[in-house]
C-alpha atoms as a PDB file:
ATOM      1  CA  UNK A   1     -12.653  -8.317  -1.918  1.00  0.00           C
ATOM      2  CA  UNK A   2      -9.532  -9.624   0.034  1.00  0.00           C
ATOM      3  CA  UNK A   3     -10.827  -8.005   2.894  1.00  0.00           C
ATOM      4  CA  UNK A   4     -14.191  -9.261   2.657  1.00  0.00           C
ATOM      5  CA  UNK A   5     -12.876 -13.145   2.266  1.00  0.00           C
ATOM      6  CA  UNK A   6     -10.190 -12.648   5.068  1.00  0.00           C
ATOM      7  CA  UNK A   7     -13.829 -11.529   7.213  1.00  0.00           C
ATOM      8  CA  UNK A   8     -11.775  -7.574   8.052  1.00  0.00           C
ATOM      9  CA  UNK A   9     -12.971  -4.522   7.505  1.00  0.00           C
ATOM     10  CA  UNK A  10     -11.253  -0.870   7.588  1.00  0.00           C
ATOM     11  CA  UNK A  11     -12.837   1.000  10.638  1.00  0.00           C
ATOM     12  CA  UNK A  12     -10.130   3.984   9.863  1.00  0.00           C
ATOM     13  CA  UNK A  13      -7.909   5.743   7.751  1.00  0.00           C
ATOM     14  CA  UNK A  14      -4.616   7.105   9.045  1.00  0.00           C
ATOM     15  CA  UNK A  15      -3.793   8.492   5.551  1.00  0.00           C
ATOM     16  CA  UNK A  16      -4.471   8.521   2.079  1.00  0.00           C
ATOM     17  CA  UNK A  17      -2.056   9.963  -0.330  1.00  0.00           C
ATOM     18  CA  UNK A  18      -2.284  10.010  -4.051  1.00  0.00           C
ATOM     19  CA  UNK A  19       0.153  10.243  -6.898  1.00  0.00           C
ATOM     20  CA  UNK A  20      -0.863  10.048 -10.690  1.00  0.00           C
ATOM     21  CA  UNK A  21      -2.175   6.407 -10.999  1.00  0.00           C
ATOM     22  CA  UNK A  22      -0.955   5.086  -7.237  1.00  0.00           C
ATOM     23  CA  UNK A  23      -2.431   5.687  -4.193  1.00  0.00           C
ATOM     24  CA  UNK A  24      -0.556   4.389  -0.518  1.00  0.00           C
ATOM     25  CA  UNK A  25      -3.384   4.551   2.378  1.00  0.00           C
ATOM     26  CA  UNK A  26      -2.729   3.664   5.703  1.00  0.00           C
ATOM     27  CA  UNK A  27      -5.701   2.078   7.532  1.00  0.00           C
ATOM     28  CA  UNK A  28      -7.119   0.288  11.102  1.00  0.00           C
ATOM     29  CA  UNK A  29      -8.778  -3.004  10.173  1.00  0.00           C
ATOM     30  CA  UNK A  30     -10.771  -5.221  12.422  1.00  0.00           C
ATOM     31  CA  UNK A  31     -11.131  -8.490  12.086  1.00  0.00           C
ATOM     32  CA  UNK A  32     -14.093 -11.503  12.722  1.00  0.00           C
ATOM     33  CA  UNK A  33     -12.605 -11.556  16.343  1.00  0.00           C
ATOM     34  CA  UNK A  34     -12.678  -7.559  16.702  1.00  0.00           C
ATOM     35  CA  UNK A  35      -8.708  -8.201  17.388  1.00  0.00           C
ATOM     36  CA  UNK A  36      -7.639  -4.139  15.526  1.00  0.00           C
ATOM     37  CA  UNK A  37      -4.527  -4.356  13.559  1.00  0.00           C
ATOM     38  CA  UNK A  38      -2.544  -1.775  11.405  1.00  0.00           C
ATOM     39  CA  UNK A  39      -2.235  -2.297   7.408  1.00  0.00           C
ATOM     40  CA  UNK A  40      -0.719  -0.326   4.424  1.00  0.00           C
ATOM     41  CA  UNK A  41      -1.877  -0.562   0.776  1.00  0.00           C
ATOM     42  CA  UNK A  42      -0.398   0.156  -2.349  1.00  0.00           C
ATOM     43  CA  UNK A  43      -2.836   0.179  -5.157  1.00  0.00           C
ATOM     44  CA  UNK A  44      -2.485   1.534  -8.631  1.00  0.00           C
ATOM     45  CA  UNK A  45      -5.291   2.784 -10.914  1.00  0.00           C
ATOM     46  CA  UNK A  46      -5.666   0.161 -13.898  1.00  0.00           C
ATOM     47  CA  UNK A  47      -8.640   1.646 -16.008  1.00  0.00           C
ATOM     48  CA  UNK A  48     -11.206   2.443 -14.119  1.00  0.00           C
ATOM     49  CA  UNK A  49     -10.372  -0.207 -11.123  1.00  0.00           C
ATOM     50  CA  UNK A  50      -7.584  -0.125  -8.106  1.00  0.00           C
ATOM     51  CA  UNK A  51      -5.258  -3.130  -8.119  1.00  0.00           C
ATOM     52  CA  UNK A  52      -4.080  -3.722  -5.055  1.00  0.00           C
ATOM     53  CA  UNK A  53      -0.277  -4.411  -5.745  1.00  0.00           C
ATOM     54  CA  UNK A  54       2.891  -6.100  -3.410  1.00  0.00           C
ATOM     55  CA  UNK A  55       5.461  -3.955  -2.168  1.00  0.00           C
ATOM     56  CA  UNK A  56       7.969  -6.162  -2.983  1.00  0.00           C
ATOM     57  CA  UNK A  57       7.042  -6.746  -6.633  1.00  0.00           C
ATOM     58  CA  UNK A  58       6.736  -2.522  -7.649  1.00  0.00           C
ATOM     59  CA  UNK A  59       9.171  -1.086  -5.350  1.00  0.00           C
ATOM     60  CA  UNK A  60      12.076  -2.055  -7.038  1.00  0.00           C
ATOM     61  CA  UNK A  61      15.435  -3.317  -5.859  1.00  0.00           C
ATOM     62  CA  UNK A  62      16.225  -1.587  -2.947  1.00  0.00           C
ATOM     63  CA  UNK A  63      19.215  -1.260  -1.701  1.00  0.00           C
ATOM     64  CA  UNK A  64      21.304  -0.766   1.491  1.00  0.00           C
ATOM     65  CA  UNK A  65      21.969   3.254   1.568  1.00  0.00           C
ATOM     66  CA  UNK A  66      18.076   3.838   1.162  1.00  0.00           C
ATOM     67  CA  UNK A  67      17.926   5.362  -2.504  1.00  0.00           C
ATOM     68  CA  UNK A  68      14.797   5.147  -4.328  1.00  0.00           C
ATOM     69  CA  UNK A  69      15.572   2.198  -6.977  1.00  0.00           C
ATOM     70  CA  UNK A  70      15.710   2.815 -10.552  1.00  0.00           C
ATOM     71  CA  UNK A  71      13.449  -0.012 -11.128  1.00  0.00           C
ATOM     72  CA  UNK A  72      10.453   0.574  -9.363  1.00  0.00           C
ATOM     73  CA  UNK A  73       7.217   1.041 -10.416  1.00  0.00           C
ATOM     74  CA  UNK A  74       6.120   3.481  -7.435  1.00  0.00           C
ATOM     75  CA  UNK A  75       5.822   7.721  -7.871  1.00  0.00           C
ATOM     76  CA  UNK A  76       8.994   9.454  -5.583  1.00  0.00           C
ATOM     77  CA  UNK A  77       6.566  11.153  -3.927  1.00  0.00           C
ATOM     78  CA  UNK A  78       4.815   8.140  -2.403  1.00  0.00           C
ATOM     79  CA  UNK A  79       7.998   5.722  -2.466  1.00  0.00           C
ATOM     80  CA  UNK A  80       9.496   6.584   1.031  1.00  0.00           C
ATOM     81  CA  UNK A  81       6.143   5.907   2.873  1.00  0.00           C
ATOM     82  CA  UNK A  82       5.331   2.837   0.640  1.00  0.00           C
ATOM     83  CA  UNK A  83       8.150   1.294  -0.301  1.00  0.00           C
ATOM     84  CA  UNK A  84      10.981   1.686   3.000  1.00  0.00           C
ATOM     85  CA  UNK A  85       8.737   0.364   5.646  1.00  0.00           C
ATOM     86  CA  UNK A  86       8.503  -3.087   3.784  1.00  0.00           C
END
């Protein structure tokens, strides 16, 4: 939907990975003007929909020395591609 009212659309997927209820993907998106762009998404499985969710508000508090936080929302195993290049 947020693509849809912002008038992009995905034309590629760099990556896709996938970690209990989160998945990080890594797309190309195109927009009304057919200027290409790069964009990350975070989403997390809520039922039987994807929420798309901010970085900033699920990562945690991250600090200076790069350790994952101990308050964020976000699997280890996806946090260093979703959560350090914020």
């Amino acid at each position: 939907m947020f693509l849809h009212e912002s008038e992009m659309h995905i034309t590629s997927f760099e990556s896709l990975k996938c970690s209990g209820d989160w998945a990080y993907a890594k797309a190309a998106v195109m927009d009304a003007q057919d200027a290409a762009t790069k964009e990350t998404y975070l989403f997390q499985r809520t039922g039987v929909n994807w929420v798309l969710k901010a970085p900033e508000t699920v990562c945690g508090s991250v600090t200076g020395d790069g350790a994952r936080p101990v308050d964020t929302e976000v699997p280890a195993d996806l946090w260093s591609q979703a959560c350090t290049s914020i």
